[in-house]
C-alpha atoms as a PDB file:
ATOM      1  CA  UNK A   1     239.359 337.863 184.119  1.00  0.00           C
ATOM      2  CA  UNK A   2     236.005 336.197 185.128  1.00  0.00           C
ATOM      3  CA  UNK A   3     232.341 337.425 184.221  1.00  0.00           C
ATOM      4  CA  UNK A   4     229.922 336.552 186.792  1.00  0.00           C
ATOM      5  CA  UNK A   5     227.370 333.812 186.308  1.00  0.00           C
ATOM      6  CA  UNK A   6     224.444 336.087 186.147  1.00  0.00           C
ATOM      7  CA  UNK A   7     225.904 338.061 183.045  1.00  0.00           C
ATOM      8  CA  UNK A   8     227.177 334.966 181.556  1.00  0.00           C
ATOM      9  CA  UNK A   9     223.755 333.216 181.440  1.00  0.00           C
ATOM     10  CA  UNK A  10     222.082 336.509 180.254  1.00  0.00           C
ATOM     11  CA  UNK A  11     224.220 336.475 177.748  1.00  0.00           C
ATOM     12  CA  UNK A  12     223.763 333.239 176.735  1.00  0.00           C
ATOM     13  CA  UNK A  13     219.774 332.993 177.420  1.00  0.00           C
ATOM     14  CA  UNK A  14     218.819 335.891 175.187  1.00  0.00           C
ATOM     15  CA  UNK A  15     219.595 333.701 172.272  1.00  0.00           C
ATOM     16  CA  UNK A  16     217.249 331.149 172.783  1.00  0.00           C
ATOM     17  CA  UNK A  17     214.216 334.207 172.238  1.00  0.00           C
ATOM     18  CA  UNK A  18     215.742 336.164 169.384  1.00  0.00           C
ATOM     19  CA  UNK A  19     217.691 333.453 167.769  1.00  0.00           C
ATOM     20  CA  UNK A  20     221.246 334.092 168.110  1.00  0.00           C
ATOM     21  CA  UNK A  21     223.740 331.119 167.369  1.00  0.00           C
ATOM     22  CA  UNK A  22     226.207 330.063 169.306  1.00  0.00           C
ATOM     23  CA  UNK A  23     228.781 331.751 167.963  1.00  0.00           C
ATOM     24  CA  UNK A  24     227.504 335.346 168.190  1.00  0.00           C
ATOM     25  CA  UNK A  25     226.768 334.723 171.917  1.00  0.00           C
ATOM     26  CA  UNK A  26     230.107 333.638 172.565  1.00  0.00           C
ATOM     27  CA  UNK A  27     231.654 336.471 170.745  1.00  0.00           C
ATOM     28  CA  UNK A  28     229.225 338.710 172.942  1.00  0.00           C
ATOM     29  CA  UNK A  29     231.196 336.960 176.141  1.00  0.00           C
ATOM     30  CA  UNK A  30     234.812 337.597 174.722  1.00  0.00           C
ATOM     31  CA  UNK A  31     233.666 341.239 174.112  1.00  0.00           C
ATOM     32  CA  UNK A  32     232.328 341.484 177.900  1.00  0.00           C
ATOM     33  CA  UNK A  33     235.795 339.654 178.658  1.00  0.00           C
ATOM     34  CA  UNK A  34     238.024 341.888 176.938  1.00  0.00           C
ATOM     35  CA  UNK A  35     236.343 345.206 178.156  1.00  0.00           C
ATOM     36  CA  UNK A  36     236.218 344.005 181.971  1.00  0.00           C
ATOM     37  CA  UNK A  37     239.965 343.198 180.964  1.00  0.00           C
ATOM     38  CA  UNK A  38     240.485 346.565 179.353  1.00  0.00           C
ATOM     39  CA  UNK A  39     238.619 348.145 182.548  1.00  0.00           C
ATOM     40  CA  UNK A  40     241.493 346.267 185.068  1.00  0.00           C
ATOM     41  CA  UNK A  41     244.514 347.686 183.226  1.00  0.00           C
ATOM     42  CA  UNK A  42     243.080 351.073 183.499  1.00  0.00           C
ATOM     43  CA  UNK A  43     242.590 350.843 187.631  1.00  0.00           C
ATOM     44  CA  UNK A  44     246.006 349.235 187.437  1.00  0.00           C
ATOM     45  CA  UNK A  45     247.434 352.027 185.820  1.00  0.00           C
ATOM     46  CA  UNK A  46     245.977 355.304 187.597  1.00  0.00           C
ATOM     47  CA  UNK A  47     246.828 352.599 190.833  1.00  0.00           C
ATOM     48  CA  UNK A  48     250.645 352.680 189.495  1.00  0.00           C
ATOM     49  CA  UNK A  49     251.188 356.221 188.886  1.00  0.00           C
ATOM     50  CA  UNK A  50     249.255 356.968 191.894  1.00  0.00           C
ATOM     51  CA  UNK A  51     251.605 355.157 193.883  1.00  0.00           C
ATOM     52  CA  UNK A  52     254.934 356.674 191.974  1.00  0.00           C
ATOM     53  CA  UNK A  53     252.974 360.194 192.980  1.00  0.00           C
ATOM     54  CA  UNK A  54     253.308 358.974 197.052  1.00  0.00           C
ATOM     55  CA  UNK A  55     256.931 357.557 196.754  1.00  0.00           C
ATOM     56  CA  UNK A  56     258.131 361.201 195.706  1.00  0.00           C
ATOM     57  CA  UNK A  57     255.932 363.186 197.949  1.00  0.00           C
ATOM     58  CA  UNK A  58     257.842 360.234 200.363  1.00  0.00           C
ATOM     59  CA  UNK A  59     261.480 360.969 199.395  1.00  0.00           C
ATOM     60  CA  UNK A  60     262.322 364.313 199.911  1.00  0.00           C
ATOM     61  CA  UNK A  61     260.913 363.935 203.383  1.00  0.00           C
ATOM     62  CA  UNK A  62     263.166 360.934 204.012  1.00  0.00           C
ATOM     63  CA  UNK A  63     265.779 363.039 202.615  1.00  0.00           C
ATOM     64  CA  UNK A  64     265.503 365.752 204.444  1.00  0.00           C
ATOM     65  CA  UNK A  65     265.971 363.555 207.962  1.00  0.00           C
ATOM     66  CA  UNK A  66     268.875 361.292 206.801  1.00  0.00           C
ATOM     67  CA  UNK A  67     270.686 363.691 204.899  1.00  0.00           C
ATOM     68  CA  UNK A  68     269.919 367.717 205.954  1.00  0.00           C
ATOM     69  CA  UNK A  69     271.571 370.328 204.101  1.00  0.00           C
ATOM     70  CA  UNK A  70     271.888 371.333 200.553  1.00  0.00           C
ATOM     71  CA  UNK A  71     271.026 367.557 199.235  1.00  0.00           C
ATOM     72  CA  UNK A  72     267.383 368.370 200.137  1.00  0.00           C
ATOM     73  CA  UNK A  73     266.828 370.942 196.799  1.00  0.00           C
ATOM     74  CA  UNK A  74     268.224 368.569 194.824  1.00  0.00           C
ATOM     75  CA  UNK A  75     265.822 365.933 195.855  1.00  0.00           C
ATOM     76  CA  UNK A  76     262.893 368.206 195.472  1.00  0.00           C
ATOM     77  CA  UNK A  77     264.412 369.262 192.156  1.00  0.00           C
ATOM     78  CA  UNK A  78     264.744 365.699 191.256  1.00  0.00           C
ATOM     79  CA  UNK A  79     261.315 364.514 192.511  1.00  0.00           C
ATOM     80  CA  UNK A  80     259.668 367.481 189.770  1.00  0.00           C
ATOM     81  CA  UNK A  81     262.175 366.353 186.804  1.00  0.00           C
ATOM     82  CA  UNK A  82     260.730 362.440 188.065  1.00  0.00           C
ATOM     83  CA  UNK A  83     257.036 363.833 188.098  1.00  0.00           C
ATOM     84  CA  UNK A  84     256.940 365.001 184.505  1.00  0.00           C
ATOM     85  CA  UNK A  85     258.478 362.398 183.257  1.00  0.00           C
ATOM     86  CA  UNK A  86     256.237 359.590 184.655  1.00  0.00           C
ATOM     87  CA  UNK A  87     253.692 361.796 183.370  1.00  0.00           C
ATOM     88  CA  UNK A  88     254.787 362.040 179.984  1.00  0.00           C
ATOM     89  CA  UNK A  89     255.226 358.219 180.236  1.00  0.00           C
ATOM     90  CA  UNK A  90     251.716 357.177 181.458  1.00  0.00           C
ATOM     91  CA  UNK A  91     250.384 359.609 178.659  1.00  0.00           C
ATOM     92  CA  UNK A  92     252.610 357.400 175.959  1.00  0.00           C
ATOM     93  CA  UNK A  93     251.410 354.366 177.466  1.00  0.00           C
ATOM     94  CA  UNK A  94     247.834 354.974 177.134  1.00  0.00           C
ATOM     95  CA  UNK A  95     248.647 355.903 173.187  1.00  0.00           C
ATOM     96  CA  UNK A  96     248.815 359.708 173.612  1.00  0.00           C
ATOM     97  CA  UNK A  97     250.495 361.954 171.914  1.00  0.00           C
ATOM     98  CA  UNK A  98     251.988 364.755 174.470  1.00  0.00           C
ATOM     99  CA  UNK A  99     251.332 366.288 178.392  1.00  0.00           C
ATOM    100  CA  UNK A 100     250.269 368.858 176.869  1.00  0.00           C
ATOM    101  CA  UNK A 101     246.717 366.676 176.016  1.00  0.00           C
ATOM    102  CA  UNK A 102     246.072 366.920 179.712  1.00  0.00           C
ATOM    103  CA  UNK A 103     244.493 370.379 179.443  1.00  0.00           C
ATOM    104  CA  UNK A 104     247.581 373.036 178.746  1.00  0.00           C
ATOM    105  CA  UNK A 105     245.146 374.178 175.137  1.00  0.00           C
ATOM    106  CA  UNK A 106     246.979 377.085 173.285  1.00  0.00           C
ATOM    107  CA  UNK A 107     244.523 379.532 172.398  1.00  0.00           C
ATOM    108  CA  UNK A 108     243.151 383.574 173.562  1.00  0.00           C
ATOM    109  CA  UNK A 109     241.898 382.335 176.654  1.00  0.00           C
ATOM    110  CA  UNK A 110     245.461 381.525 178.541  1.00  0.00           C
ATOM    111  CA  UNK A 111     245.630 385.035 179.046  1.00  0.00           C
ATOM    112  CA  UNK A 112     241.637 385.333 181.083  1.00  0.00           C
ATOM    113  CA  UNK A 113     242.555 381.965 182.972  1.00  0.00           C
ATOM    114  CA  UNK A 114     245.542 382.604 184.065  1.00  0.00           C
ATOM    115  CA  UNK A 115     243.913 386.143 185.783  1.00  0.00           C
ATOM    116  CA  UNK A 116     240.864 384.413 186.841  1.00  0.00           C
ATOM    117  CA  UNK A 117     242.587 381.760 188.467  1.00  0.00           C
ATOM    118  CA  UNK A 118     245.419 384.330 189.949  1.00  0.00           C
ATOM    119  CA  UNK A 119     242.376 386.746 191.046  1.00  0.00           C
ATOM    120  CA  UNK A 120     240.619 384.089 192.985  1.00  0.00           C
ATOM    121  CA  UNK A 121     243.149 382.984 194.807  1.00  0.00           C
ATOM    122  CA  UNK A 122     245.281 385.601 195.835  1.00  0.00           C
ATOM    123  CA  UNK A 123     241.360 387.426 196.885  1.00  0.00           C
ATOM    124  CA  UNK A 124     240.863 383.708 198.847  1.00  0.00           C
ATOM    125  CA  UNK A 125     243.422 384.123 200.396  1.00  0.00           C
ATOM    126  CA  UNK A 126     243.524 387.363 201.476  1.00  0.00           C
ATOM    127  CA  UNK A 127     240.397 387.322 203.167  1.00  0.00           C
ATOM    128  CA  UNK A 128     241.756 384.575 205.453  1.00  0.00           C
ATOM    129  CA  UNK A 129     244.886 386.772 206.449  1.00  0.00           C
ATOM    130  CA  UNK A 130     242.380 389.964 206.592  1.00  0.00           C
ATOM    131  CA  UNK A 131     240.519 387.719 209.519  1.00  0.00           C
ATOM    132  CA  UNK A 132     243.841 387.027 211.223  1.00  0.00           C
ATOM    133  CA  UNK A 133     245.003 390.298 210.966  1.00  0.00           C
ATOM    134  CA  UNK A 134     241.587 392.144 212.285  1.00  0.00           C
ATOM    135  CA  UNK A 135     240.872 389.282 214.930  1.00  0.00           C
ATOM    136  CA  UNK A 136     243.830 388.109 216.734  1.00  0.00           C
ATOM    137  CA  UNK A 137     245.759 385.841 214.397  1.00  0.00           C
ATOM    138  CA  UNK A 138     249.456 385.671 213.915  1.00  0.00           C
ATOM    139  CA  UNK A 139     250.953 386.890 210.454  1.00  0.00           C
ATOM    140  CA  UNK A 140     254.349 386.904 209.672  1.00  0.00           C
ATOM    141  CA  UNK A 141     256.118 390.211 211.118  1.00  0.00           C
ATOM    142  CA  UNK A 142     256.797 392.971 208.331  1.00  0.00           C
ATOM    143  CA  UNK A 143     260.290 392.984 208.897  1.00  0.00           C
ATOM    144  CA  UNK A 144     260.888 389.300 207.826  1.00  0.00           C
ATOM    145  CA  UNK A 145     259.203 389.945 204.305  1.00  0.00           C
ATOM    146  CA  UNK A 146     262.626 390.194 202.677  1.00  0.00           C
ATOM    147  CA  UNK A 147     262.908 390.365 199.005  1.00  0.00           C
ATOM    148  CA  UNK A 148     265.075 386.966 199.165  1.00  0.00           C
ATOM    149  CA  UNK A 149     262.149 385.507 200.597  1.00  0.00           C
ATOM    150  CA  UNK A 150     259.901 386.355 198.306  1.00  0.00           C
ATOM    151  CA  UNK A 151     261.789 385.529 195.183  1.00  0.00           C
ATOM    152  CA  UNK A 152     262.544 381.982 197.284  1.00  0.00           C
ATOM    153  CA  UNK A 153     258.723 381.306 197.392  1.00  0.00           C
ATOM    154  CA  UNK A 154     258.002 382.294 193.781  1.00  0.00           C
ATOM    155  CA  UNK A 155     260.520 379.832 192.567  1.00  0.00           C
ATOM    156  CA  UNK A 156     259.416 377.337 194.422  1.00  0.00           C
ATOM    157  CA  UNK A 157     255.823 377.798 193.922  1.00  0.00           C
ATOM    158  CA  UNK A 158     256.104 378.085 190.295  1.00  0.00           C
ATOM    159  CA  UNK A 159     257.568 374.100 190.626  1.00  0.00           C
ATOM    160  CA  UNK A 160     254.839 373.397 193.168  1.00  0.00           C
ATOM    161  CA  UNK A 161     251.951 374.488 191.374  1.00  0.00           C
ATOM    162  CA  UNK A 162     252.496 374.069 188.323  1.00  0.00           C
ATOM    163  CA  UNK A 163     253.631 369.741 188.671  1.00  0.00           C
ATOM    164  CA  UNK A 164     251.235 369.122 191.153  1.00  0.00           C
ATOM    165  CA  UNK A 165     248.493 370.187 188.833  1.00  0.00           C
ATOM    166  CA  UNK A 166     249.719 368.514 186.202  1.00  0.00           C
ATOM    167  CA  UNK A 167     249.335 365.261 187.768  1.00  0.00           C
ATOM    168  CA  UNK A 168     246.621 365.744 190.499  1.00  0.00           C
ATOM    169  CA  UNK A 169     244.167 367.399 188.115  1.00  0.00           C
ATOM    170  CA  UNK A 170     245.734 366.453 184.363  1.00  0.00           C
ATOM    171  CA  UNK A 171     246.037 362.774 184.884  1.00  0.00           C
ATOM    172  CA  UNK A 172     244.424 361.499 188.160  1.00  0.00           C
ATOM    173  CA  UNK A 173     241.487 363.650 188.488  1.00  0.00           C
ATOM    174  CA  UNK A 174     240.847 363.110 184.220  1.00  0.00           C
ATOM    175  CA  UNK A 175     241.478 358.933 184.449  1.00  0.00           C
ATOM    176  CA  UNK A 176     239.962 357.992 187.846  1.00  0.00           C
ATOM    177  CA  UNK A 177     236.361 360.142 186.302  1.00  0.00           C
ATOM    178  CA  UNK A 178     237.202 357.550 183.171  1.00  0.00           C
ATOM    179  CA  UNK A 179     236.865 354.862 185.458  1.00  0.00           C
ATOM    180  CA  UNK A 180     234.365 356.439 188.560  1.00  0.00           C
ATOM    181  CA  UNK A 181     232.627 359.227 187.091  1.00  0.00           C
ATOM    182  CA  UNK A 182     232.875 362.844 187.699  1.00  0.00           C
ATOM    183  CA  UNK A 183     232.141 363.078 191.338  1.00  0.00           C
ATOM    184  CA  UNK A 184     233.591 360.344 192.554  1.00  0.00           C
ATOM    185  CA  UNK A 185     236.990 361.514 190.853  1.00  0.00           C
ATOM    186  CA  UNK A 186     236.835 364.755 192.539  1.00  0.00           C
ATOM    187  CA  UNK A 187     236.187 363.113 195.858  1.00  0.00           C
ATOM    188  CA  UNK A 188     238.855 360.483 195.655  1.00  0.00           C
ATOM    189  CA  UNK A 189     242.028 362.581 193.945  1.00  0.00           C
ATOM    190  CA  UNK A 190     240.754 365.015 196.271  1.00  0.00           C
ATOM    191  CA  UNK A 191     241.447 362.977 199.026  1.00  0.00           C
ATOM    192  CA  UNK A 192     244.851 361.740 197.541  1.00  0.00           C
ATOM    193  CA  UNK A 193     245.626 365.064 197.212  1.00  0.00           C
ATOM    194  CA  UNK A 194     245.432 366.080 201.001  1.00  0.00           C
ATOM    195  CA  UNK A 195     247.073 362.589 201.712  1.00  0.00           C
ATOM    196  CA  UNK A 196     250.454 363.239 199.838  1.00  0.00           C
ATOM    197  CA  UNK A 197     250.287 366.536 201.615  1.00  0.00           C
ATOM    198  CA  UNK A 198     250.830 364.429 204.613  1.00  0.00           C
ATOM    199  CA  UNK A 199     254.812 365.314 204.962  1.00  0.00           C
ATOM    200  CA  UNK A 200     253.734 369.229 206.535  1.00  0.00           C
ATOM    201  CA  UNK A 201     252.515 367.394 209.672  1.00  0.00           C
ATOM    202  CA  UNK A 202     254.249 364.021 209.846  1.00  0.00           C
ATOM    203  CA  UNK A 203     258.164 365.791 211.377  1.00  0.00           C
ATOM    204  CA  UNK A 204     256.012 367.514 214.113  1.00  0.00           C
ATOM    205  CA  UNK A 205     253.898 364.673 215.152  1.00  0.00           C
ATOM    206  CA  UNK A 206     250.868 367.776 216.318  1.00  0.00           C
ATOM    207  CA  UNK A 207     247.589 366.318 217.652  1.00  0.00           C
ATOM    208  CA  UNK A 208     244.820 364.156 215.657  1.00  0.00           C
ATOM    209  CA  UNK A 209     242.035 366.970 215.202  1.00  0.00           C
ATOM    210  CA  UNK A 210     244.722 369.471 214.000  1.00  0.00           C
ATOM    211  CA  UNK A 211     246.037 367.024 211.073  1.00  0.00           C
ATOM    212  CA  UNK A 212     242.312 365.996 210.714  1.00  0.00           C
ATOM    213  CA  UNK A 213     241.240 369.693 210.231  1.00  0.00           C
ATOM    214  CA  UNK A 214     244.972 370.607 207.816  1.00  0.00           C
ATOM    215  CA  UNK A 215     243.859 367.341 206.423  1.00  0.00           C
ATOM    216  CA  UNK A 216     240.142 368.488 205.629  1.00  0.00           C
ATOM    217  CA  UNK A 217     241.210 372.183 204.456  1.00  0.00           C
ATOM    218  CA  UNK A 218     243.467 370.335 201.739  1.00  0.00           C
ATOM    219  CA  UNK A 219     240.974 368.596 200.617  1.00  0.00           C
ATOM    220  CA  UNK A 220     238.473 370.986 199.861  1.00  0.00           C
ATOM    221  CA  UNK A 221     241.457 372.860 198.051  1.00  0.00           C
ATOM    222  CA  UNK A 222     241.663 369.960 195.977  1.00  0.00           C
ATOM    223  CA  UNK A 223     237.786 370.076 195.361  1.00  0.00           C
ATOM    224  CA  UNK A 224     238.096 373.624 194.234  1.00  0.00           C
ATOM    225  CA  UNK A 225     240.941 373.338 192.076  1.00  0.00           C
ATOM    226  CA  UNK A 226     239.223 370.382 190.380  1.00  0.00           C
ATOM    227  CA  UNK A 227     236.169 372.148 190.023  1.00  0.00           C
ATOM    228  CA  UNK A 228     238.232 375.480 188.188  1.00  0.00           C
ATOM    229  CA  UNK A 229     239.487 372.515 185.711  1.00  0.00           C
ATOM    230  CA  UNK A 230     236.171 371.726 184.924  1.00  0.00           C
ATOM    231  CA  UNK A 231     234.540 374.807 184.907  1.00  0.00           C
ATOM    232  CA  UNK A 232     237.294 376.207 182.725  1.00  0.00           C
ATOM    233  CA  UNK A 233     236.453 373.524 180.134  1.00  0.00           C
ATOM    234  CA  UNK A 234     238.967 370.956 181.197  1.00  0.00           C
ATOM    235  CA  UNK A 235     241.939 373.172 181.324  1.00  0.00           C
ATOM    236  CA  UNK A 236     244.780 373.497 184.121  1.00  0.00           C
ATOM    237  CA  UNK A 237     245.361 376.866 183.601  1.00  0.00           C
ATOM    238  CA  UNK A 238     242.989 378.594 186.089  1.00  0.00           C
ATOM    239  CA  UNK A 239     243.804 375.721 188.686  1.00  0.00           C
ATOM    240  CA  UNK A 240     247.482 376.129 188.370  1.00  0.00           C
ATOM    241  CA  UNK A 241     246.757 380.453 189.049  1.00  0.00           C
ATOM    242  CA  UNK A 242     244.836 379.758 191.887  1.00  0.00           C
ATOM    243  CA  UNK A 243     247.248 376.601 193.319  1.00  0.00           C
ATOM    244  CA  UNK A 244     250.063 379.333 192.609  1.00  0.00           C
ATOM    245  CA  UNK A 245     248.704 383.000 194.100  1.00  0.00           C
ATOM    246  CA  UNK A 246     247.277 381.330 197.047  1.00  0.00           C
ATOM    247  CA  UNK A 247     250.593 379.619 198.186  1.00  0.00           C
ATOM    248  CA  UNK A 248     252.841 382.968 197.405  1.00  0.00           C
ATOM    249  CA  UNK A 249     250.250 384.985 199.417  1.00  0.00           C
ATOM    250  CA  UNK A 250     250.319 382.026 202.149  1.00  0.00           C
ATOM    251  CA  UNK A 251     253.464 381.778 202.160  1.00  0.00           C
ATOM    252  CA  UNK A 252     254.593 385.138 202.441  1.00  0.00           C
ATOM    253  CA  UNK A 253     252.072 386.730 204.952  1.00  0.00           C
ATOM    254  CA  UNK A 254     252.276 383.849 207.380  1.00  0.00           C
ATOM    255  CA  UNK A 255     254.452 382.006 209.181  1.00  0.00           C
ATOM    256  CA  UNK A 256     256.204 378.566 208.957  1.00  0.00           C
ATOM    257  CA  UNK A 257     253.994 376.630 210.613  1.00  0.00           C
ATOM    258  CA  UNK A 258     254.473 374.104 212.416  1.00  0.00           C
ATOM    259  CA  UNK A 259     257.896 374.809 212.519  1.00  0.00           C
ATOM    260  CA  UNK A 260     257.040 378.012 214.122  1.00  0.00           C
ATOM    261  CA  UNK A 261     254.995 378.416 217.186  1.00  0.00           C
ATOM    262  CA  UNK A 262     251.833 380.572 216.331  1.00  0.00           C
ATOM    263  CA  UNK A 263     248.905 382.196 217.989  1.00  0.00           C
ATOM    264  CA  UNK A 264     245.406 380.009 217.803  1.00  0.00           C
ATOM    265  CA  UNK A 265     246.724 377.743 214.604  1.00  0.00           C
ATOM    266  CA  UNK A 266     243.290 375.708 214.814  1.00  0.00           C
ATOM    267  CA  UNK A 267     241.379 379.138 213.456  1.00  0.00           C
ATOM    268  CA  UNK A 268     243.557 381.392 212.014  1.00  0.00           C
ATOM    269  CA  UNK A 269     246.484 379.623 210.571  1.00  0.00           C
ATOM    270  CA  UNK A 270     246.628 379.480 206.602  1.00  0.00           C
ATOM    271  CA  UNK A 271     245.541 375.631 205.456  1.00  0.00           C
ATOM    272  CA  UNK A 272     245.515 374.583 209.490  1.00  0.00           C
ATOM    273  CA  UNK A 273     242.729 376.457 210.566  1.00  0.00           C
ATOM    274  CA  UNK A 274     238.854 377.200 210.522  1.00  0.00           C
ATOM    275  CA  UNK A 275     239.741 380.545 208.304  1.00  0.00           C
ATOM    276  CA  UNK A 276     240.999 378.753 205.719  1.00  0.00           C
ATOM    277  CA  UNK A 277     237.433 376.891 204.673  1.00  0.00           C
ATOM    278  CA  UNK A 278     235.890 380.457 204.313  1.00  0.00           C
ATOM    279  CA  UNK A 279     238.964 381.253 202.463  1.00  0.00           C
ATOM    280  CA  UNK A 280     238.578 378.637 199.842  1.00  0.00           C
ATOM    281  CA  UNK A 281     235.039 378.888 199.366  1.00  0.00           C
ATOM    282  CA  UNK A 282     235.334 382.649 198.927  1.00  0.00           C
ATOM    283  CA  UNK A 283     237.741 381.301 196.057  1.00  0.00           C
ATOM    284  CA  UNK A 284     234.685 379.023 194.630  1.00  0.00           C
ATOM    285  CA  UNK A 285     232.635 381.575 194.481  1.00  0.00           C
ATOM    286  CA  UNK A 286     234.643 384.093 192.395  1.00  0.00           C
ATOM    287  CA  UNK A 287     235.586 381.469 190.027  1.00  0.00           C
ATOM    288  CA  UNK A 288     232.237 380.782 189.659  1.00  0.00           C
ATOM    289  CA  UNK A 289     230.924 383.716 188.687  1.00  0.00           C
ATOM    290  CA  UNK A 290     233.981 384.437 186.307  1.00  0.00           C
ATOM    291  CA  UNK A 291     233.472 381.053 184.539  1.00  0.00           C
ATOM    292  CA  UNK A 292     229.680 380.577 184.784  1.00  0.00           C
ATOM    293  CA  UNK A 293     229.348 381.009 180.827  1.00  0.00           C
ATOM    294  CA  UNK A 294     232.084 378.675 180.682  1.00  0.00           C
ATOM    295  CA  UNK A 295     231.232 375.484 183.266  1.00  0.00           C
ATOM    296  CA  UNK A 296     228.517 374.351 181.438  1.00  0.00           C
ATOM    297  CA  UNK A 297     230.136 373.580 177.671  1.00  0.00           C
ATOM    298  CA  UNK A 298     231.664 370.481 178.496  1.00  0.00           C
END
């Protein structure tokens, strides 16, 4: 890969006022060569499993219209069992040992994370069906809470949660701040994040500042999740609570949109509407003031 003049001839005119030979300053070039080299592979990398991340948030969707039925939850199950293992083989790659290196740490603070991270979301959420509920928003009717669906949105969100974490915040968050820094990493998975969530609005084809606003509200759920990862001291514990209580609450209190017609989705719909920006942030703030003596250690 090329080094541009500028750094080339720095390189080189230093010598000739502290009296480097030749050879050292063309050692110091190789050395500038091989980490702008090193630097490539890296983007290449996050760039590769970035784009194996989009083909399966692609295929069950494709699935789903060619081939409806039962075949779809196989797919899905296939697309997690496909997600760890990429995972586990961009980890080898780079020269680590296991996943769990990504920020699953065995210690006496699963336990508090996992309750934070539960506490905050299910309270997040909440708040935003509490708004529906007192000011004219739709919720799912009582009768339709059925134990089967319950248990049907536990299992799944247990697969949901717990993968996309794993490679949203464990691996693309933790190697694009290698490369970009720290904000910019939250920014940009961020956005990835609400762009593989794309498949909840692509069937029903709704209007630009809807998908624009869904689009916006998953992003800033990927901003707080990233932020509990941090704040937690770079564990995915607290994130995976929070990704998990907030979708079984969602889930079960309101309806299937936008395969269900619903009252006023643009404010009180959960993830489609205004609400669910108050929601989130309400979230922020309680796992920021459970992890205050925590966000600052790393």
């Amino acid at each position: 890969m090329l080094i541009s003049v500028r750094t080339t001839y720095t390189l080189f005119s230093d010598g000739q006022h502290t009296g480097v030979d030749l050879g050292t300053k063309i050692r110091r070039v190789e050395r500038a060569l091989q980490m702008t080299d090193y630097q490539k592979i890296r983007w290449l990398r996050l760039i590769l499993f970035m784009f194996a991340m989009l083909l399966f948030a692609v295929m069950p969707l494709v699935v789903s219209i060619l081939f409806p039925g039962e075949l779809y939850s196989y797919v899905v199950l296939l697309t997690f069992i496909l997600m760890y293992t990429i995972t586990w083989a961009f980890v080898r790659w780079e020269g680590g040992e296991s996943i769990a290196e990504l920020g699953f740490d065995i210690d006496n603070r699963i336990g508090p994370h996992i309750s934070i991270g539960a506490i905050a979301g299910a309270l997040g959420v909440a708040l935003v069906a509490a708004i529906a509920f007192f000011f004219g928003g739709q919720l799912r009717p009582f009768n339709e809470i059925t134990g089967d669906l319950v248990i049907n949105v536990i299992f799944n969100t247990v697969l949901f949660s717990f993968f996309e974490e794993l490679t949203h915040r464990g691996y693309i968050l933790t190697r694009m701040e290698n490369l970009a820094g720290r904000r910019a990493a939250i920014i940009f998975s961020s956005l990835f994040f609400s762009l593989l969530h794309f498949s909840w609005w692509a069937p029903a084809g709704y209007n630009i500042p809807l998908i624009v606003l869904f689009s916006f509200n998953i992003f800033l759920g990927g901003v707080v999740l990233s932020l509990s990862y941090y704040w937690s001291g770079r564990r995915l514990w607290v994130p995976i609570a929070f990704h998990f209580m907030w979708n079984v609450i969602a889930y079960v209190m309101f309806p299937s949109f936008p395969t269900e017609a619903v009252v006023q989705p643009e404010i009180f719909q959960i993830e489609w509407g205004l609400t669910t920006i108050i929601g989130f942030l309400f979230g922020l703030t309680i796992l920021w003031s459970f992890l205050a003596s925590e966000k600052n250690k790393d």
